[in-house]
Protein backbone atom coordinates (compact mmCIF):
# COMPACT_ATOMS: atom_id res chain seq x y z
CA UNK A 1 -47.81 -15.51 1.67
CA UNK A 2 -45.28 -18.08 0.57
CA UNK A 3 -45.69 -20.35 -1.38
CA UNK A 4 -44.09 -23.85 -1.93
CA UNK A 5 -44.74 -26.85 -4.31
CA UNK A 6 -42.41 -30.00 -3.20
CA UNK A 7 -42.31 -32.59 -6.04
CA UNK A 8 -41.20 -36.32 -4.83
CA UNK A 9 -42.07 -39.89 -5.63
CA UNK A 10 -44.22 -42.13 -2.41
CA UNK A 11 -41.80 -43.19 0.21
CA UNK A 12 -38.92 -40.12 -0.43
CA UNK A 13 -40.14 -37.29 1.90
CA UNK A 14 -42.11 -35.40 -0.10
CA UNK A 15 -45.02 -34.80 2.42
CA UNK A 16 -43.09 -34.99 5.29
CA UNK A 17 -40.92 -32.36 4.02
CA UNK A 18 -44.16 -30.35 3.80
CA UNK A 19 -45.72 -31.17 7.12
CA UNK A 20 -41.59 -30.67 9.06
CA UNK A 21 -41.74 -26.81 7.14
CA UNK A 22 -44.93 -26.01 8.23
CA UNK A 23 -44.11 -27.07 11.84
CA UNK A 24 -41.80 -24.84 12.12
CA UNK A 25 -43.15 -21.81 10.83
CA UNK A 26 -45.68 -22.51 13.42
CA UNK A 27 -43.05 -22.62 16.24
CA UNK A 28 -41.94 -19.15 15.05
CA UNK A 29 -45.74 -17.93 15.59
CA UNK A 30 -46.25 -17.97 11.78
CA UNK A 31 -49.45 -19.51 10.22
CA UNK A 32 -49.25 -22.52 7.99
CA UNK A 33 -50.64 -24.92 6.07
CA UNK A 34 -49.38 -28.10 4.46
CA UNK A 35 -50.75 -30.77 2.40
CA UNK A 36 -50.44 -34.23 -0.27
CA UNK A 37 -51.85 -34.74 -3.17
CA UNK A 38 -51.04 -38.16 -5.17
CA UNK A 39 -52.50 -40.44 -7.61
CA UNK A 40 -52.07 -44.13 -7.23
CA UNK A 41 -50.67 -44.88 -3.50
CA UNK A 42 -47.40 -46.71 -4.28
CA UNK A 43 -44.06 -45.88 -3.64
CA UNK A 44 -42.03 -44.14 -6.47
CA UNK A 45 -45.48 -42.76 -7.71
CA UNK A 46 -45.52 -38.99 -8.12
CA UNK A 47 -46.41 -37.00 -4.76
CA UNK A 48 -47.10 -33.57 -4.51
CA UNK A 49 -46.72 -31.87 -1.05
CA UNK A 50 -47.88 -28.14 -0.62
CA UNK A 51 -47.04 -25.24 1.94
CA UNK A 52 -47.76 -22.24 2.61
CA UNK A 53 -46.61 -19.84 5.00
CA UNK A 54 -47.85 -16.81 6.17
CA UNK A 55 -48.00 -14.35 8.94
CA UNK A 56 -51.54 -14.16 9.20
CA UNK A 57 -54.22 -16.58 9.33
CA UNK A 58 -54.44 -18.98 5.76
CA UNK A 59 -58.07 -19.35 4.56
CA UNK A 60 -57.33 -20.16 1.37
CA UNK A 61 -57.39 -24.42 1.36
CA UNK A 62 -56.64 -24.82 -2.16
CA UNK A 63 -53.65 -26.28 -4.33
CA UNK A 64 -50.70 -23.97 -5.10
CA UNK A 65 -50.67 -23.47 -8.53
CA UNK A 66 -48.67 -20.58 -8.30
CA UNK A 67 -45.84 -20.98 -6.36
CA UNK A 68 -43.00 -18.61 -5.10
CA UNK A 69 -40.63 -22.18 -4.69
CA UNK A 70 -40.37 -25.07 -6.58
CA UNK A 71 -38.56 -28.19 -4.63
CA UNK A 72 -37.84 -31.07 -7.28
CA UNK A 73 -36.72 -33.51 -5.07
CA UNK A 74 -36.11 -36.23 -7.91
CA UNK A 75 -34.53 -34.65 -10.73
CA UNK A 76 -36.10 -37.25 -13.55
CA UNK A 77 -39.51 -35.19 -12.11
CA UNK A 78 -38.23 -31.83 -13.29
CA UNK A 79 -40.90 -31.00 -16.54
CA UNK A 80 -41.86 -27.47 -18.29
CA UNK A 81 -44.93 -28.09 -15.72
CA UNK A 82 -43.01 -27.64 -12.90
CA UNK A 83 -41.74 -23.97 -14.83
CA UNK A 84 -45.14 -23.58 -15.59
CA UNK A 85 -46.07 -23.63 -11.18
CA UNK A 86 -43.37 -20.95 -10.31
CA UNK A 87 -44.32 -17.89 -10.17
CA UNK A 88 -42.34 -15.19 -12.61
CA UNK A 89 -39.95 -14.57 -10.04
CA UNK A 90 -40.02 -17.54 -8.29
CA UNK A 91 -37.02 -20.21 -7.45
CA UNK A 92 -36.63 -23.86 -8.87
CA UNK A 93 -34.66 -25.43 -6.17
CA UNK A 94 -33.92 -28.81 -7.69
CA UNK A 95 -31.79 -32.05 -6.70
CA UNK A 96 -28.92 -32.17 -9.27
CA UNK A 97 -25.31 -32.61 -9.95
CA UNK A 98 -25.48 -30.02 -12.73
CA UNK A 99 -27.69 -27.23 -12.04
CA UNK A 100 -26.86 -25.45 -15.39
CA UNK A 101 -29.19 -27.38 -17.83
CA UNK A 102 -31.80 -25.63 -15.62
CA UNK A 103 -30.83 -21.92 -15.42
CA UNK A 104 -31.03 -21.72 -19.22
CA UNK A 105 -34.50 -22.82 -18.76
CA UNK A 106 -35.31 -20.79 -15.79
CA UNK A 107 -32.66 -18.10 -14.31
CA UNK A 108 -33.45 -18.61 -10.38
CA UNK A 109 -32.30 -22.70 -10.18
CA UNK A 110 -30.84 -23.52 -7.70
CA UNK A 111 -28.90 -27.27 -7.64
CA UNK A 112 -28.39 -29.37 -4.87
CA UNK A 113 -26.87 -32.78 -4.83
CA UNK A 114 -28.68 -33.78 -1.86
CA UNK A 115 -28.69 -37.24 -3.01
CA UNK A 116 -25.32 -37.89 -2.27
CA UNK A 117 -25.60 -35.73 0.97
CA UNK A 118 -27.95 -37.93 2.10
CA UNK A 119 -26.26 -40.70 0.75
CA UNK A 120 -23.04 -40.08 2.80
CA UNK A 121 -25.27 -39.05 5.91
CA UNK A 122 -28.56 -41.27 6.06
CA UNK A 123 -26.59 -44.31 4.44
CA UNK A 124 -29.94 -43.73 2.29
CA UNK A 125 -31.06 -41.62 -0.82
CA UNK A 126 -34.05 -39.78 1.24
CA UNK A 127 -33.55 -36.24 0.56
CA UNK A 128 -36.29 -34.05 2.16
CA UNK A 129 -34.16 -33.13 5.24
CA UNK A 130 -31.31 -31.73 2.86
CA UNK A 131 -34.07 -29.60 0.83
CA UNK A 132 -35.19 -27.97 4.06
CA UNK A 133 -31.92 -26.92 5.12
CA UNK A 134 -31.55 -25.88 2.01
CA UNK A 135 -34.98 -23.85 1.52
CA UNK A 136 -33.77 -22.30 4.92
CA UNK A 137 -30.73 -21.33 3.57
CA UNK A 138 -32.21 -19.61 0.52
CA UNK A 139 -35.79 -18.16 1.28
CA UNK A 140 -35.12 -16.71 5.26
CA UNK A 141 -38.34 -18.25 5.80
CA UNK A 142 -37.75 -20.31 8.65
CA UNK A 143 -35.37 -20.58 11.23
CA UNK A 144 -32.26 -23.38 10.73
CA UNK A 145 -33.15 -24.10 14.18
CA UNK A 146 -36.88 -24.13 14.15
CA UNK A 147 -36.32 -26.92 11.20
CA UNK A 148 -34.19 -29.10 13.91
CA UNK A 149 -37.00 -28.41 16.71
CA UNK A 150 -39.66 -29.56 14.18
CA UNK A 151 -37.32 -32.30 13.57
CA UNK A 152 -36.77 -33.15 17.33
CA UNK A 153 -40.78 -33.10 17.65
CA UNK A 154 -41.87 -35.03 14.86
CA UNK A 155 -39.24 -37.72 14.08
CA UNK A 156 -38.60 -40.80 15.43
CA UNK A 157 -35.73 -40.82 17.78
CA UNK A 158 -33.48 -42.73 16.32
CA UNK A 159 -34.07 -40.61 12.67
CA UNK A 160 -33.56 -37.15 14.56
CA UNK A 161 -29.69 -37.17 14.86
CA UNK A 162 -28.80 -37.85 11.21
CA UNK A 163 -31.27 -35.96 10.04
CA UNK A 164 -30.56 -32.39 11.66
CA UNK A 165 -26.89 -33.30 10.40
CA UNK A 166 -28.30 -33.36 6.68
CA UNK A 167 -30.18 -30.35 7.47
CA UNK A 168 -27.15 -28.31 8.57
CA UNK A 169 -24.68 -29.26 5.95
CA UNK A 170 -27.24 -28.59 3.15
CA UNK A 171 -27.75 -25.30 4.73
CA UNK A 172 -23.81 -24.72 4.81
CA UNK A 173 -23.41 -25.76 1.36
CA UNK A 174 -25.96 -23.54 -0.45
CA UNK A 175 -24.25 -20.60 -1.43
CA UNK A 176 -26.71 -17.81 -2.21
């Protein structure tokens, strides 16, 4: 099973991040399982989205506290907690201009200035499209083009356009 904590703040894409991956795992036939979990319901607050992936049936409804990914989509959220989550081999994939201040914490970082992808793409700084391209790009998970189906089946028209764009060019840029 894989497993995958996304870390956001209300109103960035957290969740929906973790609802678009585990749509299409499912159009690939794969099992999977996403979830929230957040305190106070405000925008900016912390939100933690959760999914797992598998090829068999998930039974197990609980929180990931051991995850095989790490997706930091604010960098002011990164913490030694968020270390703590991954698993020993696991991948922090984090939104950053400067990834290196996080490989001497934790060798597997990954960077991705998906802010100012989405920036120059959305005309706004919501990032969860980029990290999925990006996730794609790294983990072999899911399909690039299962992410724009689930895209094309759960966004709102007028989002789906811009939004595979971000996907593909964070995919292209992450060089793995």
């Amino acid at each position: 099973m894989c497993e995958i904590i996304w870390y956001g703040r209300g109103g960035g894409g957290a969740f929906t991040a973790a609802r678009l991956l585990g749509i299409a795992a499912s159009l690939e036939n794969r099992y999977a399982l996403a979830f929230p979990t957040f305190g106070p319901e405000r925008r900016g607050a912390l939100v933690l989205g959760f999914t797992k992936l598998d090829d068999n049936k998930i039974l197990d409804r609980s929180e990931i506290v051991s995850a095989d990914f790490a997706i930091v989509l604010d960098e002011t959220l990164f913490s030694n907690d968020v270390i703590k989550a991954l698993k020993p081999n696991g991948t922090l994939l984090i939104n950053t201009k400067d990834v290196s201040k996080y490989t001497s914490i934790h060798k597997k970082s990954i960077g991705l200035d998906a802010t100012t992808l989405a920036l120059n793409i959305l005309k706004k700084p919501i990032v969860n499209t980029a990290f999925l391209g990006a996730f794609s790009a790294i983990s072999k998970e899911v399909s690039l083009q299962a992410l724009q189906n689930a895209i094309k089946k759960d966004m709102r028209a007028s989002l789906v356009e811009k939004n595979i764009e971000l996907l593909k060019t964070s995919y292209e840029s992450i060089n793995v």
